[in-house]
Protein backbone atom coordinates (compact mmCIF):
# COMPACT_ATOMS: atom_id res chain seq x y z
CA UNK A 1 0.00 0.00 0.00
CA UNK A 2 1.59 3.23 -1.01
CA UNK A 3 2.31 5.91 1.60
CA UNK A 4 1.22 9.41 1.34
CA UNK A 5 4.89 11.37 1.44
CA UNK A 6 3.12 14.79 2.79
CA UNK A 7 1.87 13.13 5.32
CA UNK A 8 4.48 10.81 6.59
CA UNK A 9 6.58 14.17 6.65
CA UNK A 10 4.33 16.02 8.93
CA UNK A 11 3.46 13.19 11.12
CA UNK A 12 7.59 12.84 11.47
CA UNK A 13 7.04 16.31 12.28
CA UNK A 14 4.56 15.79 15.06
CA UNK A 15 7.24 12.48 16.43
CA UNK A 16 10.09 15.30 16.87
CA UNK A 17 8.02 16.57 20.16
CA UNK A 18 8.42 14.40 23.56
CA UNK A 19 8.72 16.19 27.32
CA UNK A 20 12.12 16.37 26.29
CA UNK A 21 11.82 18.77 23.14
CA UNK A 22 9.05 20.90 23.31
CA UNK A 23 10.13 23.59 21.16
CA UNK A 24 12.21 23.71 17.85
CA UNK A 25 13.32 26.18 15.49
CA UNK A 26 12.38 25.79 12.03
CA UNK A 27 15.97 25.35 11.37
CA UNK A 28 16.22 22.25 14.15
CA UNK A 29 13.66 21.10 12.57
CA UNK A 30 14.87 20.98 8.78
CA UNK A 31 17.80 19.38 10.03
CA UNK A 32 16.56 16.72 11.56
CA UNK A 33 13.79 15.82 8.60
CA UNK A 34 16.62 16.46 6.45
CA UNK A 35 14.42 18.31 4.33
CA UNK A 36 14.61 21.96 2.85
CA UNK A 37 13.50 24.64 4.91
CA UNK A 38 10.73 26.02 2.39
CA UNK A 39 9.07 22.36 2.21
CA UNK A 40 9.39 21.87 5.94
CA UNK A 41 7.76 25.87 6.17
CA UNK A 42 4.93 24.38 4.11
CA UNK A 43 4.53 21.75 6.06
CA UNK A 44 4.36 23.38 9.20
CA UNK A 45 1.82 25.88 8.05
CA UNK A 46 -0.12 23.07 7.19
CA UNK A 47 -0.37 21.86 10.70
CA UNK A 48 -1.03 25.04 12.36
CA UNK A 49 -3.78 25.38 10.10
CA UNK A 50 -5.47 23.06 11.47
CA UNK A 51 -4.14 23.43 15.09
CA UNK A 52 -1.64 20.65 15.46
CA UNK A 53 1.30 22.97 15.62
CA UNK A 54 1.35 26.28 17.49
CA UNK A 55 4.03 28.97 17.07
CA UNK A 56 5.49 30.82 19.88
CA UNK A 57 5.30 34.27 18.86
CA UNK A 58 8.22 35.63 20.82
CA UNK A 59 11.10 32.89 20.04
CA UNK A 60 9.47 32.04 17.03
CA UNK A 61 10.18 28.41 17.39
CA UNK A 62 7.22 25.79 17.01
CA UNK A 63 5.86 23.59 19.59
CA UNK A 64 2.81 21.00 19.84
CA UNK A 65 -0.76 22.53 18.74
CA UNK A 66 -3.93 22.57 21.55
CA UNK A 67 -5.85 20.07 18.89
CA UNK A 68 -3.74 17.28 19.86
CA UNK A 69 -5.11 17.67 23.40
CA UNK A 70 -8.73 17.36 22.29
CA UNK A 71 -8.06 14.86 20.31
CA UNK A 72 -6.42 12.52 22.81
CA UNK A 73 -9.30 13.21 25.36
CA UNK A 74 -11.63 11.56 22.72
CA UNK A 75 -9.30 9.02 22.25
CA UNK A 76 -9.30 8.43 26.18
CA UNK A 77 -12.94 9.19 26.62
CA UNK A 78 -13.40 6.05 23.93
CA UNK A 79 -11.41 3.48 26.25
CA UNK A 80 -14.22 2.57 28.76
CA UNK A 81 -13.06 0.58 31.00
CA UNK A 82 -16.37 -1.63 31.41
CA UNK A 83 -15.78 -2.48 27.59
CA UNK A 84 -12.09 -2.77 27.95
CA UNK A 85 -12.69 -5.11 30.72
CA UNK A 86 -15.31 -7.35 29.60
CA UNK A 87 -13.29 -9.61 27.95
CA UNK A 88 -11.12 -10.11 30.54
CA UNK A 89 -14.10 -10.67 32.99
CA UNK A 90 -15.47 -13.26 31.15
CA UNK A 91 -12.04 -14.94 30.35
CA UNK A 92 -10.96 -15.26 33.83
CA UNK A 93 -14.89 -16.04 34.93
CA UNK A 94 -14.47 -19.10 32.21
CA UNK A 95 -11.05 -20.41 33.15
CA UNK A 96 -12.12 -20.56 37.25
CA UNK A 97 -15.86 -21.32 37.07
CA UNK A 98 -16.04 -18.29 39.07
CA UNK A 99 -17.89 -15.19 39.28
CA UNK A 100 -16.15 -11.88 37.90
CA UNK A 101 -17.23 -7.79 38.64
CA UNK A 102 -15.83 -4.60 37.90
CA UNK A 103 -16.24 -1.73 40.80
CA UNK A 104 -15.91 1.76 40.62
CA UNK A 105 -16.16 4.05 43.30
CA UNK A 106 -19.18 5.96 44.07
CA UNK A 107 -18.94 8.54 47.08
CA UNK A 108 -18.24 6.37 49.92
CA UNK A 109 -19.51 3.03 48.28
CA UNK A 110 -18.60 0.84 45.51
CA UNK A 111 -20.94 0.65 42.46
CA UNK A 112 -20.85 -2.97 40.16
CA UNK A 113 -20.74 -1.89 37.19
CA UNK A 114 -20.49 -4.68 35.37
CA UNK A 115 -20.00 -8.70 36.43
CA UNK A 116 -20.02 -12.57 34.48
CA UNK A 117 -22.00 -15.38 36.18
CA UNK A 118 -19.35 -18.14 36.97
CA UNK A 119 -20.48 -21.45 35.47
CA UNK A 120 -19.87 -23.12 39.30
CA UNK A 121 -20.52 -20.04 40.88
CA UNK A 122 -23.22 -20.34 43.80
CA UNK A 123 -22.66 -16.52 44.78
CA UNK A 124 -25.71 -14.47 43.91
CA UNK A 125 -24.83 -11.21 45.90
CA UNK A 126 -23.18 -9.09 43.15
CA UNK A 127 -25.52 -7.56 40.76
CA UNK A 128 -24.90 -4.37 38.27
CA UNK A 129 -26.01 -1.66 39.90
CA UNK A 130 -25.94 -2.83 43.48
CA UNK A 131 -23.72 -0.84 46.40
CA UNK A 132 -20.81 -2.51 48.90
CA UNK A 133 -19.28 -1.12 51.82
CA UNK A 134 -15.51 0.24 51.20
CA UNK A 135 -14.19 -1.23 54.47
CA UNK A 136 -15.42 -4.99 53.83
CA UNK A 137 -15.18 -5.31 50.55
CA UNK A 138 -11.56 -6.41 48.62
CA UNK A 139 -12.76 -3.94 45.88
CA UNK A 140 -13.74 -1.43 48.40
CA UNK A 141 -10.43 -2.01 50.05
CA UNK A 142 -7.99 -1.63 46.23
CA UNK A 143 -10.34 1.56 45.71
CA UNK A 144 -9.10 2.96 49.54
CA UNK A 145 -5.80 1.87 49.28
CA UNK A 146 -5.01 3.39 45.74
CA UNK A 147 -6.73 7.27 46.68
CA UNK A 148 -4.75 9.81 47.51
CA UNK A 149 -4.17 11.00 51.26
CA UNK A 150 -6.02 13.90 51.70
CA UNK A 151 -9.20 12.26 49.72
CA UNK A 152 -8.83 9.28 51.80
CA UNK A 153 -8.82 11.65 54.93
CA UNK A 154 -12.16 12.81 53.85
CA UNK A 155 -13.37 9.50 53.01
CA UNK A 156 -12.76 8.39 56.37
CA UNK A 157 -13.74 11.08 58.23
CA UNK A 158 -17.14 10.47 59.54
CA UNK A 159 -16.98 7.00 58.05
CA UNK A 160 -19.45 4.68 59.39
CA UNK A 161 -17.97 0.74 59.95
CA UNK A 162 -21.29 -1.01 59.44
CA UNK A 163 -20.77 -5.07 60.70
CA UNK A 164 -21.02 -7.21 58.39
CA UNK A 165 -19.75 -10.52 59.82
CA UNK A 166 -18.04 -11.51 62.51
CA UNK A 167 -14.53 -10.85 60.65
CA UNK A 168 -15.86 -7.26 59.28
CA UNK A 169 -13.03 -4.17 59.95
CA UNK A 170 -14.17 -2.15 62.41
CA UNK A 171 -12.04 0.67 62.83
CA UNK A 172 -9.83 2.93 61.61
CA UNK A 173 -6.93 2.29 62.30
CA UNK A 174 -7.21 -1.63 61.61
CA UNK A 175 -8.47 -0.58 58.41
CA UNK A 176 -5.54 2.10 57.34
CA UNK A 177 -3.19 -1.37 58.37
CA UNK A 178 -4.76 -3.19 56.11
CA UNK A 179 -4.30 -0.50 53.22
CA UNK A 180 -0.57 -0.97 53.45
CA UNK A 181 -0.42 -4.27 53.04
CA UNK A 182 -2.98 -3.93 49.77
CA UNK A 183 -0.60 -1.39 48.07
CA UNK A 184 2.14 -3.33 48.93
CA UNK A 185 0.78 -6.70 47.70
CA UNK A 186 -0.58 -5.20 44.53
CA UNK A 187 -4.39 -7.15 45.68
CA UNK A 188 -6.73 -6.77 48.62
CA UNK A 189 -8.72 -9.97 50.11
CA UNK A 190 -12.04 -10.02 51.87
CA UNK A 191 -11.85 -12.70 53.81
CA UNK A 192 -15.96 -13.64 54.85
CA UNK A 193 -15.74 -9.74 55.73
CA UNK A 194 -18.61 -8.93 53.52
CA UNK A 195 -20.54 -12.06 53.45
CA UNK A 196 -20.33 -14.78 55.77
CA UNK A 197 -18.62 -18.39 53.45
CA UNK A 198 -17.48 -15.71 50.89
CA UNK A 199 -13.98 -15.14 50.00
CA UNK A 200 -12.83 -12.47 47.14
CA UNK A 201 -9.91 -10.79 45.78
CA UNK A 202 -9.76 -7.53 43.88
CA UNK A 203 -7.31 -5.91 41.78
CA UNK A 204 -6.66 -2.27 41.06
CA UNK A 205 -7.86 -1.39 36.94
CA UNK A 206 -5.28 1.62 36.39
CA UNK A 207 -5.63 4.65 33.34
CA UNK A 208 -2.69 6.12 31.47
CA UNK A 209 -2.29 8.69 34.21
CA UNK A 210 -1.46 5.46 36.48
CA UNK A 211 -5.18 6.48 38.59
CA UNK A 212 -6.48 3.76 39.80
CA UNK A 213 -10.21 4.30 37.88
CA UNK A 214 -12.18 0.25 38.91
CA UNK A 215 -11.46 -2.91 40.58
CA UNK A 216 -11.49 -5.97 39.34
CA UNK A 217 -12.34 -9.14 41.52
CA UNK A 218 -13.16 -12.35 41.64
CA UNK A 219 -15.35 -14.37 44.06
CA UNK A 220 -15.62 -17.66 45.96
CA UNK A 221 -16.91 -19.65 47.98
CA UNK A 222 -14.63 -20.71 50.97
CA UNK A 223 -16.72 -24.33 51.09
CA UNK A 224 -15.60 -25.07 47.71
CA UNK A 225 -12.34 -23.47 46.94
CA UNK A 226 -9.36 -23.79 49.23
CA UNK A 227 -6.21 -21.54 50.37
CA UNK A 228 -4.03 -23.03 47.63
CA UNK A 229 -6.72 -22.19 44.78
CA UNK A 230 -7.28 -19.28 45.82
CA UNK A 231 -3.81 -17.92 45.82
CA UNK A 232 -3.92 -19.56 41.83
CA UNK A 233 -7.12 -17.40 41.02
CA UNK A 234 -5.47 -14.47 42.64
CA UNK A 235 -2.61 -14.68 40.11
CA UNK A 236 -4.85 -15.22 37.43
CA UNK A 237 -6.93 -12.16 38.86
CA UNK A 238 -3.46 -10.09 38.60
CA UNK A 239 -2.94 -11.14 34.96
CA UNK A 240 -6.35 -9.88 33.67
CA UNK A 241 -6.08 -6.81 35.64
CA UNK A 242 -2.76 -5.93 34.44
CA UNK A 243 -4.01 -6.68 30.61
CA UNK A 244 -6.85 -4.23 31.43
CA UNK A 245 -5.01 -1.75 32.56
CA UNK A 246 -2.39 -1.94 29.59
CA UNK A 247 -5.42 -1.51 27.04
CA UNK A 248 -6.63 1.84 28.91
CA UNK A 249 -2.89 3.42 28.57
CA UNK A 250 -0.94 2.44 32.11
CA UNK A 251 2.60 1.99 31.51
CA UNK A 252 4.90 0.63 34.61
């Protein structure tokens, strides 16, 4: 398939810019395109025409045009993550028999916003659309431990520790513990915390500005599924999150 030349040139053009050269001279950039400065002139005019190059009127050199910006958002705006993730829900759901969800905060809840039925799933407490507690939750807990301080801080102030179970957090300070160990472990657990024979694990679902936007988790029943599976569908869990995340921009 032939290549448009004009093009090619100005995207080039456009691949000269990084946080490390924002602004060249006309000359700079001739030079580098190896190209004569009248055809890289038309070029540029070209792009500032239609706003992917702005000139800075007092050095005169050329930098990156506002257009790319909108452009990107729609870009971003187009990755939702519930689509993104879908696939991955339902892959993981179909290699453990288990049930999937995706979790966004909402206020001082969690919202699923999306799940997949595991085939021997015998959990029917997720639905789209239905609210969990932060503090007893592993999704509630990945969406805590990923926030930043001060939000967190406001979060928490007031926050009321509604008992679940018998193995519900129900302070503070146990909870902020708990936190730690989440970011450090890269996964939270609810251990029967949020339903009494239930045992999940969640995932943060990052964006390309490394926020941590969902969780993803998976959930079992502790009758049926032991210490050593679990720990296999955790890793599994970790895969599919990371793939998610990858599709919606993050980069380690």
């Amino acid at each position: 398939m032939p290549i448009i030349q004009a093009l090619d040139r100005a995207m080039n053009i456009l691949e000269l810019f990084d946080e490390h050269t924002t602004e060249l001279k006309i000359t700079e950039i001739s030079a580098r395109m190896d190209l004569h400065k009248s055809t890289v002139h038309s070029l540029l005019r070209t792009l500032q025409l239609h706003g992917y190059i702005d000139q800075n009127q007092e050095s005169g050199k050329y930098r990156l045009g506002l257009k790319l910006i909108e452009k990107g958002q729609l870009v971003l705006q187009g990755m939702d993550v519930r689509s993104v993730a879908r696939k991955h829900l339902e892959a993981l759901s179909e290699r453990t028999g288990q049930t999937t969800n995706l979790v966004i905060l909402d206020g001082k809840e969690g919202v699923y916003i999306d799940k997949v039925e595991g085939a021997k799933a015998a959990i029917r407490y997720s639905r789209i659309g239905r609210r969990v507690p932060l503090h007893s939750s592993a999704v509630g807990k990945v969406l805590l431990a990923h926030m930043r301080q001060d939000k967190l801080e406001d979060l928490l102030r007031q926050y009321h520790f509604h008992v679940q179970t018998a193995q519900t957090i129900q302070d503070q300070d146990t909870l902020l513990r708990e936190l730690v160990q989440v970011r450090e472990q890269g996964f939270a657990i609810d251990n029967q915390e949020n339903e009494a024979g239930v045992r999940c694990g969640a995932v943060p679902i990052r964006d390309h500005s490394n926020q941590v936007i969902a969780a993803m988790s998976l959930s079992t029943m502790t009758s049926a599924i032991d210490d050593e599976q679990f720990q296999v569908y955790i890793a599994q869990l970790q895969q599919e999150g990371e793939s998610v995340s990858q599709h919606l921009g993050f980069k380690r």
